[in-house]
PDB file of N, CA and C in Angstrom:
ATOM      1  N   UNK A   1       9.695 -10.477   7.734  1.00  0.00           N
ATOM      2  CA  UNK A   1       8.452 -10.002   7.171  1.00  0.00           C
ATOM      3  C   UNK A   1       8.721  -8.821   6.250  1.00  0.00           C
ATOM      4  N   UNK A   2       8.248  -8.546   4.883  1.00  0.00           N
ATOM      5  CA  UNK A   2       8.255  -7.804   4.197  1.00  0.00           C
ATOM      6  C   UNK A   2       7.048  -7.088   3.786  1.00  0.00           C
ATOM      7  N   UNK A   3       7.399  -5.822   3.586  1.00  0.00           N
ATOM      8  CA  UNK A   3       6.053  -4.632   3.707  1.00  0.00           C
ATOM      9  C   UNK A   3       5.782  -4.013   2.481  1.00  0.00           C
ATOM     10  N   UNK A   4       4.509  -4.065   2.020  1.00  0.00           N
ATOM     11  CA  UNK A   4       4.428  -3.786   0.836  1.00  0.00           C
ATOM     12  C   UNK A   4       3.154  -2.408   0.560  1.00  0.00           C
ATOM     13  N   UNK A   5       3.028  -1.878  -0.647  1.00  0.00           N
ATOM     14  CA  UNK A   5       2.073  -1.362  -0.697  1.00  0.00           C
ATOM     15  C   UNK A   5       1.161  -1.244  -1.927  1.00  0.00           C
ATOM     16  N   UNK A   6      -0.193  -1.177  -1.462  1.00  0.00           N
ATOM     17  CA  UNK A   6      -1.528  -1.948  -2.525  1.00  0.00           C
ATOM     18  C   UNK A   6      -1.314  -0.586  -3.886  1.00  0.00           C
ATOM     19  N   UNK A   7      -0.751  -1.504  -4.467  1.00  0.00           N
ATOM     20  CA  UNK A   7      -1.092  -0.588  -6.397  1.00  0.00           C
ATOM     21  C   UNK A   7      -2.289  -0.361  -7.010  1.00  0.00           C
ATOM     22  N   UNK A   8      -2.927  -1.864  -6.437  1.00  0.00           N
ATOM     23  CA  UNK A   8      -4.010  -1.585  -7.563  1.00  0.00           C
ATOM     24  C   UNK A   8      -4.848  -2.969  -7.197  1.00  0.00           C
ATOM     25  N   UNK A   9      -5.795  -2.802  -7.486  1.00  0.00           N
ATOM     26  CA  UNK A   9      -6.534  -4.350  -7.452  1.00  0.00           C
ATOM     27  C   UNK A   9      -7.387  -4.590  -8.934  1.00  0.00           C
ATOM     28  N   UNK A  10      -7.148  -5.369  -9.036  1.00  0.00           N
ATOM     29  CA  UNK A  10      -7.580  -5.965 -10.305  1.00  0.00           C
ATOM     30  C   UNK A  10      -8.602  -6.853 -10.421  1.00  0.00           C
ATOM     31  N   UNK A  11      -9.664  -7.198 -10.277  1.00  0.00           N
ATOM     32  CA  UNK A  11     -10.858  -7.889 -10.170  1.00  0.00           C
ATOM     33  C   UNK A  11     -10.576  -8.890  -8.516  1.00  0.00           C
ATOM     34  N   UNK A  12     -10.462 -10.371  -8.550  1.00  0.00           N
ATOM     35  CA  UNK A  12      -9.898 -10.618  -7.633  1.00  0.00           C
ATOM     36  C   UNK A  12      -8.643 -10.708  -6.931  1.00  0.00           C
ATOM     37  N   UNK A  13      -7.481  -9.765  -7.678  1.00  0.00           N
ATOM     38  CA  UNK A  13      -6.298  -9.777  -7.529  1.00  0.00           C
ATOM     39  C   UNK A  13      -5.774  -8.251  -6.540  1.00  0.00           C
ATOM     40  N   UNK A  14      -4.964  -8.596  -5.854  1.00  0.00           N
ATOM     41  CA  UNK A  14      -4.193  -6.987  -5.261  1.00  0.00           C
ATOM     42  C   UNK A  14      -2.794  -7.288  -5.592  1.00  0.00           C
ATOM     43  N   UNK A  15      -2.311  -6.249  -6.711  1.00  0.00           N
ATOM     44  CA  UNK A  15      -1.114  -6.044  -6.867  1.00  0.00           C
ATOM     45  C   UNK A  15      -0.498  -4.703  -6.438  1.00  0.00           C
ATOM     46  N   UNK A  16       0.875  -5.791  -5.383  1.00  0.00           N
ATOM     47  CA  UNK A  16       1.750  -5.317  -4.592  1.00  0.00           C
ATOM     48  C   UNK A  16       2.817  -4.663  -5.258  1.00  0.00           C
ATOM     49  N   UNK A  17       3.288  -3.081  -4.415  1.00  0.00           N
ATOM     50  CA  UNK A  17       4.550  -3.393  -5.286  1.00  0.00           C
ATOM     51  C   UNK A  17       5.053  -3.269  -3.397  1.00  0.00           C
ATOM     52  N   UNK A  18       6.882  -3.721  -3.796  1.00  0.00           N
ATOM     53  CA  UNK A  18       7.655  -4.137  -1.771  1.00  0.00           C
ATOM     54  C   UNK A  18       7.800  -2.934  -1.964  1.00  0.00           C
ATOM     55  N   UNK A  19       7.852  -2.468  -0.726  1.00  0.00           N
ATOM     56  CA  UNK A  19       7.838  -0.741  -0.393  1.00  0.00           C
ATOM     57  C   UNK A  19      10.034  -0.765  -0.421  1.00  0.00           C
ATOM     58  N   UNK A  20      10.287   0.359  -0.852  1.00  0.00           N
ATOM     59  CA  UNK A  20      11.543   0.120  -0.757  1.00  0.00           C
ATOM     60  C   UNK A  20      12.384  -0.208  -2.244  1.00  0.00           C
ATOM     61  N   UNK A  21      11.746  -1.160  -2.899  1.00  0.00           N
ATOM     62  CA  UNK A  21      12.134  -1.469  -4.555  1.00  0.00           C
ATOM     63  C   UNK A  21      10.656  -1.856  -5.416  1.00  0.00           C
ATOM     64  N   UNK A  22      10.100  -0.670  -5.614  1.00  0.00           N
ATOM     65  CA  UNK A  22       9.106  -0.843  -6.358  1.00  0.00           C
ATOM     66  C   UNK A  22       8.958  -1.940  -7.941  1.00  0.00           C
ATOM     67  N   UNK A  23      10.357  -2.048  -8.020  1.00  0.00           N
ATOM     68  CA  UNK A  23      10.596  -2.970  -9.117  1.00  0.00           C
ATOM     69  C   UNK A  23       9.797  -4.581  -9.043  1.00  0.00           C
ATOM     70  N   UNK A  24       9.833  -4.557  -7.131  1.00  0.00           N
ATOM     71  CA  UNK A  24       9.415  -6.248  -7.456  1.00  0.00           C
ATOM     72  C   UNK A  24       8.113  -5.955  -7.575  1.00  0.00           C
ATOM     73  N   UNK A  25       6.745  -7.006  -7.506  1.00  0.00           N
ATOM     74  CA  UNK A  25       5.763  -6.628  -7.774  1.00  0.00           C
ATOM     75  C   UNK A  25       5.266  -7.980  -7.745  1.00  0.00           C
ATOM     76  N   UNK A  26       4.324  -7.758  -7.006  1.00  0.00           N
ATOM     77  CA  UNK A  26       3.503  -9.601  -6.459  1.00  0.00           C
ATOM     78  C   UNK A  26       1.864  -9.800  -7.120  1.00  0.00           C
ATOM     79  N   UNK A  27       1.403 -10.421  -7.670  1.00  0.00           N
ATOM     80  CA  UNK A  27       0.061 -10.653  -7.688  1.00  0.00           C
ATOM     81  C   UNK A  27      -0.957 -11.623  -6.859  1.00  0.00           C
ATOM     82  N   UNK A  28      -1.379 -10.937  -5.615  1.00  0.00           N
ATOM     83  CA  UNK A  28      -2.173 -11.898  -4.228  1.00  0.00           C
ATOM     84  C   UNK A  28      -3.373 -11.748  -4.506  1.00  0.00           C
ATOM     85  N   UNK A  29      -4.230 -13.140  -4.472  1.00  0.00           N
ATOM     86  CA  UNK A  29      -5.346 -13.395  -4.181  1.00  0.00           C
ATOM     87  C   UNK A  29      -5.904 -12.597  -2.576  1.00  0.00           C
ATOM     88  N   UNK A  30      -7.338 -11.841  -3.517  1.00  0.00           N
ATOM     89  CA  UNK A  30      -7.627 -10.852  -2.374  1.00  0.00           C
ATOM     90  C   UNK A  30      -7.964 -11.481  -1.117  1.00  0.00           C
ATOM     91  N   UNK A  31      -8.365 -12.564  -1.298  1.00  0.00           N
ATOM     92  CA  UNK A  31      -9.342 -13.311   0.178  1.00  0.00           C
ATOM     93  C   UNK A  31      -7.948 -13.710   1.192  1.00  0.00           C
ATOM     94  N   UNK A  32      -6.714 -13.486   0.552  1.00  0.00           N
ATOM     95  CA  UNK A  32      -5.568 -13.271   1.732  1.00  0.00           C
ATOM     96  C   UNK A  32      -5.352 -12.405   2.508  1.00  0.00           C
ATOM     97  N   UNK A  33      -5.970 -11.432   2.464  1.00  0.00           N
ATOM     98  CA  UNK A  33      -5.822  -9.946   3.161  1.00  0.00           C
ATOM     99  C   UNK A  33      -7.017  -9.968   4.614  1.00  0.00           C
ATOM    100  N   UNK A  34      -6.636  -9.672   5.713  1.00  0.00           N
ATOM    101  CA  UNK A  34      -7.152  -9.695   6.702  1.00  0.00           C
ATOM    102  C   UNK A  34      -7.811  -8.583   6.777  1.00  0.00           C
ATOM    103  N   UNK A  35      -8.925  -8.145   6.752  1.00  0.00           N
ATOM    104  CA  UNK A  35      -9.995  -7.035   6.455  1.00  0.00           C
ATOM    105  C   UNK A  35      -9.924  -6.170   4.943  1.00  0.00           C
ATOM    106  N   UNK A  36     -10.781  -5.356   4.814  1.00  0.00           N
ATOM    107  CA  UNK A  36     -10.554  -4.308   3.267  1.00  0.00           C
ATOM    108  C   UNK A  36      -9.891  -3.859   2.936  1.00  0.00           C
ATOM    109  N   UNK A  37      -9.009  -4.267   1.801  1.00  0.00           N
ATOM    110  CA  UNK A  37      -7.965  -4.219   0.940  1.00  0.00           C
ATOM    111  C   UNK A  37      -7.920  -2.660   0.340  1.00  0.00           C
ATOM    112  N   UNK A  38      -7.433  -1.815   0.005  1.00  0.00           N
ATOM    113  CA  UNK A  38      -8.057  -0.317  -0.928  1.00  0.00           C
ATOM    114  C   UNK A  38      -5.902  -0.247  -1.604  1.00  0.00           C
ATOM    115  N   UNK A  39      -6.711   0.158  -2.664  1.00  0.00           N
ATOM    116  CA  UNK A  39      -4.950   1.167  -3.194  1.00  0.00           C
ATOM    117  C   UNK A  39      -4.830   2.274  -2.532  1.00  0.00           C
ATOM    118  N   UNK A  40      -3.421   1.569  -2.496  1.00  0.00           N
ATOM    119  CA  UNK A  40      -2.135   3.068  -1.432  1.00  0.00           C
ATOM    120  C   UNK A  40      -2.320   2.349   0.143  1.00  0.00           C
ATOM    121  N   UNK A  41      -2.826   0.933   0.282  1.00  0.00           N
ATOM    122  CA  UNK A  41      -2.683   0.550   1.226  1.00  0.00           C
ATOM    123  C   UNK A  41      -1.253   0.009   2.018  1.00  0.00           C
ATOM    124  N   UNK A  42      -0.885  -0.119   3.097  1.00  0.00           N
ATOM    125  CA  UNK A  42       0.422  -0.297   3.602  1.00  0.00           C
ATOM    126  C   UNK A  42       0.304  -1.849   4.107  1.00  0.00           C
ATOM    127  N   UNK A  43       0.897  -2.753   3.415  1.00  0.00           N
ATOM    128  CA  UNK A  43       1.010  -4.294   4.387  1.00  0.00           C
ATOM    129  C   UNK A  43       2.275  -5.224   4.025  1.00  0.00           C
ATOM    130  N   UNK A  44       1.707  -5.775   5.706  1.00  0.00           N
ATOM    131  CA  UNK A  44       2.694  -6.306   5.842  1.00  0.00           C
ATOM    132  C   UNK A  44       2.389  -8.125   5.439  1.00  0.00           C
ATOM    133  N   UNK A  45       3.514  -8.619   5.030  1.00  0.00           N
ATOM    134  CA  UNK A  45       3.398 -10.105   4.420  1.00  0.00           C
ATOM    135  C   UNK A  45       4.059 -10.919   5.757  1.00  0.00           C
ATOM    136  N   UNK A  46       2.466 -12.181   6.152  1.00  0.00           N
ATOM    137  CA  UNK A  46       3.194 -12.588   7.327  1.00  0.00           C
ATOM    138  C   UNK A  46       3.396 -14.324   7.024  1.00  0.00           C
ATOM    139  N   UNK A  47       4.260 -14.845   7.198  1.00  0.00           N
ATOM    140  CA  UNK A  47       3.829 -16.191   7.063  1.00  0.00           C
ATOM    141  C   UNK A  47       4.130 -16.803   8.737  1.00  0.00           C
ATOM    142  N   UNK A  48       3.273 -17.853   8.543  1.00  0.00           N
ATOM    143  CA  UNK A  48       2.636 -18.693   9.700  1.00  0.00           C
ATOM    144  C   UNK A  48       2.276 -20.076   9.170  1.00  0.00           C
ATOM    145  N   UNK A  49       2.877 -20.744   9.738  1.00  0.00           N
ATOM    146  CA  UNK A  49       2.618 -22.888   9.207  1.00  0.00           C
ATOM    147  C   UNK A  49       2.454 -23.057   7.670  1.00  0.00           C
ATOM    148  N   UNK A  50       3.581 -22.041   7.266  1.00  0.00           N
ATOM    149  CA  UNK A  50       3.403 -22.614   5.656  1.00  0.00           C
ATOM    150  C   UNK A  50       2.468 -21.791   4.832  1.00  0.00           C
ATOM    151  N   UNK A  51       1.929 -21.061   5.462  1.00  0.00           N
ATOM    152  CA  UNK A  51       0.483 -20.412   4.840  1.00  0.00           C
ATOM    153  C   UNK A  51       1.016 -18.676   5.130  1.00  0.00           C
ATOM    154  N   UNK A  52       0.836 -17.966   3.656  1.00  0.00           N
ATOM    155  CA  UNK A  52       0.998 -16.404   3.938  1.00  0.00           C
ATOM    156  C   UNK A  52       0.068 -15.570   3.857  1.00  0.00           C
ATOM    157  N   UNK A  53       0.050 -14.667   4.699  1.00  0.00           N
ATOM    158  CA  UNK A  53      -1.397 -13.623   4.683  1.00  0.00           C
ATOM    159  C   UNK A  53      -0.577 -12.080   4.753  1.00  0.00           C
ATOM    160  N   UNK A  54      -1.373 -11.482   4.470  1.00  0.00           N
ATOM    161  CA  UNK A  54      -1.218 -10.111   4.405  1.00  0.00           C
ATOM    162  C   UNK A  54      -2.021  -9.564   5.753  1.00  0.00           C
ATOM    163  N   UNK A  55      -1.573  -8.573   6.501  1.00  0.00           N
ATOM    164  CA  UNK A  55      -2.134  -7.613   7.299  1.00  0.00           C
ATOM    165  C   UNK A  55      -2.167  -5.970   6.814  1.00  0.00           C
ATOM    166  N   UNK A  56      -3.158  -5.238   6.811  1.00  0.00           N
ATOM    167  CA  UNK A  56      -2.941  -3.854   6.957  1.00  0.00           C
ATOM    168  C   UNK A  56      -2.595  -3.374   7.712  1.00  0.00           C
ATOM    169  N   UNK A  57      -1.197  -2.070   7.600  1.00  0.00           N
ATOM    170  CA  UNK A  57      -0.714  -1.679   8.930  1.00  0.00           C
ATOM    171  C   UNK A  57      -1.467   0.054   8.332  1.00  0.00           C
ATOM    172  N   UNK A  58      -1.879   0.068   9.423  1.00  0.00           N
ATOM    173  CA  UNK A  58      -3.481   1.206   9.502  1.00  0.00           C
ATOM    174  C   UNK A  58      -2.636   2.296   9.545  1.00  0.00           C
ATOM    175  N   UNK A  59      -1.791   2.821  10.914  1.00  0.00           N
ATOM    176  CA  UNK A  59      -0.984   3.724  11.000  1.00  0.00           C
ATOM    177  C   UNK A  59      -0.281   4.212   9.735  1.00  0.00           C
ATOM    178  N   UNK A  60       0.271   3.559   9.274  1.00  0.00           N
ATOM    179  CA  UNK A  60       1.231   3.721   8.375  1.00  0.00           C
ATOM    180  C   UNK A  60       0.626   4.084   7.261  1.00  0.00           C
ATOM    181  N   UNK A  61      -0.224   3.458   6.843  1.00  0.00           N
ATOM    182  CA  UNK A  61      -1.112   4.104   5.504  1.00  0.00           C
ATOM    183  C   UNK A  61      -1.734   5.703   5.894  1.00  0.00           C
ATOM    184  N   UNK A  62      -1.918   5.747   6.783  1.00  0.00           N
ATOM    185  CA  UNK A  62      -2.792   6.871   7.413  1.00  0.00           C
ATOM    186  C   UNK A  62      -1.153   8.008   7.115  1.00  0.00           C
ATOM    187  N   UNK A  63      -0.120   7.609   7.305  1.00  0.00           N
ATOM    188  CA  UNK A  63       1.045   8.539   7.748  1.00  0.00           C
ATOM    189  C   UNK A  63       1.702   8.588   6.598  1.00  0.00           C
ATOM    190  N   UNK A  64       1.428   7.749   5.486  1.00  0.00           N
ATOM    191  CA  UNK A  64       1.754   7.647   3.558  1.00  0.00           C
ATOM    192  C   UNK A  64       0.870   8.945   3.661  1.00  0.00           C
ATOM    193  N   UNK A  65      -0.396   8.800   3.371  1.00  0.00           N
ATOM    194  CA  UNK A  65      -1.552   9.408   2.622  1.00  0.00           C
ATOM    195  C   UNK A  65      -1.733  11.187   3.207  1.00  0.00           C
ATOM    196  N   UNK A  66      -1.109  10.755   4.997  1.00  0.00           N
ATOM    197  CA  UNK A  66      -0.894  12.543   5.248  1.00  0.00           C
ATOM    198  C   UNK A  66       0.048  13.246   4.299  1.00  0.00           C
ATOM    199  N   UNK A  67       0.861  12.414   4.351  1.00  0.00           N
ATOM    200  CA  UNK A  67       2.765  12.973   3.760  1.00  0.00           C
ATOM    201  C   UNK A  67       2.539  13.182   2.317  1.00  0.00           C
ATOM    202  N   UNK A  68       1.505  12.219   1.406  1.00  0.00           N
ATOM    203  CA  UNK A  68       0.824  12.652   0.114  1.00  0.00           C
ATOM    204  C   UNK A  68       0.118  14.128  -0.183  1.00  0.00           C
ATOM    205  N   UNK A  69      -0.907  14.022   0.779  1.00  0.00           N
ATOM    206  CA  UNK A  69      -1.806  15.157   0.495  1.00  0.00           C
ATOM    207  C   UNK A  69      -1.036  16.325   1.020  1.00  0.00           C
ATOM    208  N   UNK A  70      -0.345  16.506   1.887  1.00  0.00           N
ATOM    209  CA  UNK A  70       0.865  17.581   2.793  1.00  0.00           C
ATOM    210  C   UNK A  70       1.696  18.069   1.256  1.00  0.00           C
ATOM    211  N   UNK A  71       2.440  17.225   0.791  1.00  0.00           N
ATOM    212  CA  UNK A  71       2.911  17.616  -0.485  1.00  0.00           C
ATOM    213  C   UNK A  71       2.173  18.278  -1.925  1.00  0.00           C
ATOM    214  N   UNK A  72       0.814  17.351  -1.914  1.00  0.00           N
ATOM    215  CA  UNK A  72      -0.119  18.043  -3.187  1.00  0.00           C
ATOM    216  C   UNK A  72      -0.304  19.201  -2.761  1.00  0.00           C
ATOM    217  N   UNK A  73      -0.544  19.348  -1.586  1.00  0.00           N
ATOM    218  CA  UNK A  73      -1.319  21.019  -0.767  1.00  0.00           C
ATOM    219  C   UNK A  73      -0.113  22.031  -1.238  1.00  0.00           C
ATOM    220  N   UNK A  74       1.554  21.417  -0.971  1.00  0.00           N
ATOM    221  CA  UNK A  74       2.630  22.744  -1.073  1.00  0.00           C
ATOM    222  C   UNK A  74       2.593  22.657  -2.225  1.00  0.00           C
ATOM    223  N   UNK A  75       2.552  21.663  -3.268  1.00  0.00           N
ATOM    224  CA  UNK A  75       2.490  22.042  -5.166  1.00  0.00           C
ATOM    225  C   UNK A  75       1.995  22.710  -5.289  1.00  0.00           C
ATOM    226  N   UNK A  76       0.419  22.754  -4.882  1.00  0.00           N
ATOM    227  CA  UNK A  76      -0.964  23.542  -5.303  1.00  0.00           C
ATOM    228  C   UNK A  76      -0.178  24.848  -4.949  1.00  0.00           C
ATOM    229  N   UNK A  77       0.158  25.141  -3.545  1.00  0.00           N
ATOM    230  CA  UNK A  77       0.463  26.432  -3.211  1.00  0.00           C
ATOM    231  C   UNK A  77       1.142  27.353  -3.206  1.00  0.00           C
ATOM    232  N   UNK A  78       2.592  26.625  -4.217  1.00  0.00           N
ATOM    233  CA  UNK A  78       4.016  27.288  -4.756  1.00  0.00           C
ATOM    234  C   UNK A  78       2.925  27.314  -6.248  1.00  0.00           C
ATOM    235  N   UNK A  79       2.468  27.066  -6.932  1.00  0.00           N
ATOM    236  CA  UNK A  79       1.918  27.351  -8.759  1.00  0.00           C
ATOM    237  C   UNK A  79       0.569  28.273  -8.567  1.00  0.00           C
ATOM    238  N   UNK A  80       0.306  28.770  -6.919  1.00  0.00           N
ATOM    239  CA  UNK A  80      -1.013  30.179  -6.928  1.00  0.00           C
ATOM    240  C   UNK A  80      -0.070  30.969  -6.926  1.00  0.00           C
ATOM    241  N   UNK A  81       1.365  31.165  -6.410  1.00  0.00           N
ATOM    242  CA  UNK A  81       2.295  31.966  -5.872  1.00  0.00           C
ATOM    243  C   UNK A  81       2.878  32.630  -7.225  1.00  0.00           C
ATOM    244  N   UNK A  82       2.977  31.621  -7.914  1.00  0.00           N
ATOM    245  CA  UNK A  82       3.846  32.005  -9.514  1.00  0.00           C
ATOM    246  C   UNK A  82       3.390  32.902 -10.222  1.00  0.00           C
TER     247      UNK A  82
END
């Protein structure tokens, strides 16, 4: 299983880039995604009888988006310092 994360959605499209080599980059039909899709989301690609779906792994986006805003907060707070 390979884990990816939501770039962007594009009308009915969510483009992936694989977490790890942002180079690859997938274009999935949204109605594959098992609940609400959002950018900067964390998922995982599962296949089952031939058929692939996406899951959101909740934790993990939640533990991206701390480690994001944790970093904007020390930028902001080393350029009041200057």
């Amino acid at each position: 299983m390979s884990t990816f994360i939501v770039d962007r959605i594009e009308g009915d499209l969510v483009v992936l880039l694989k977490q790890g080599d942002e180079s690859i980059q997938k274009d999935v039909p949204i109605d594959v995604f098992q609940g609400m899709v959002k950018d900067g989301d964390v998922v995982e690609e599962i296949h089952i009888d031939g058929k692939t779906s996406y899951t959101i792994l909740g934790s993990e986006t939640a533990r991206r988006r701390q480690r994001a805003e944790d970093l904007l907060e020390k930028i902001k707070n080393k350029n009041n310092f200057e």
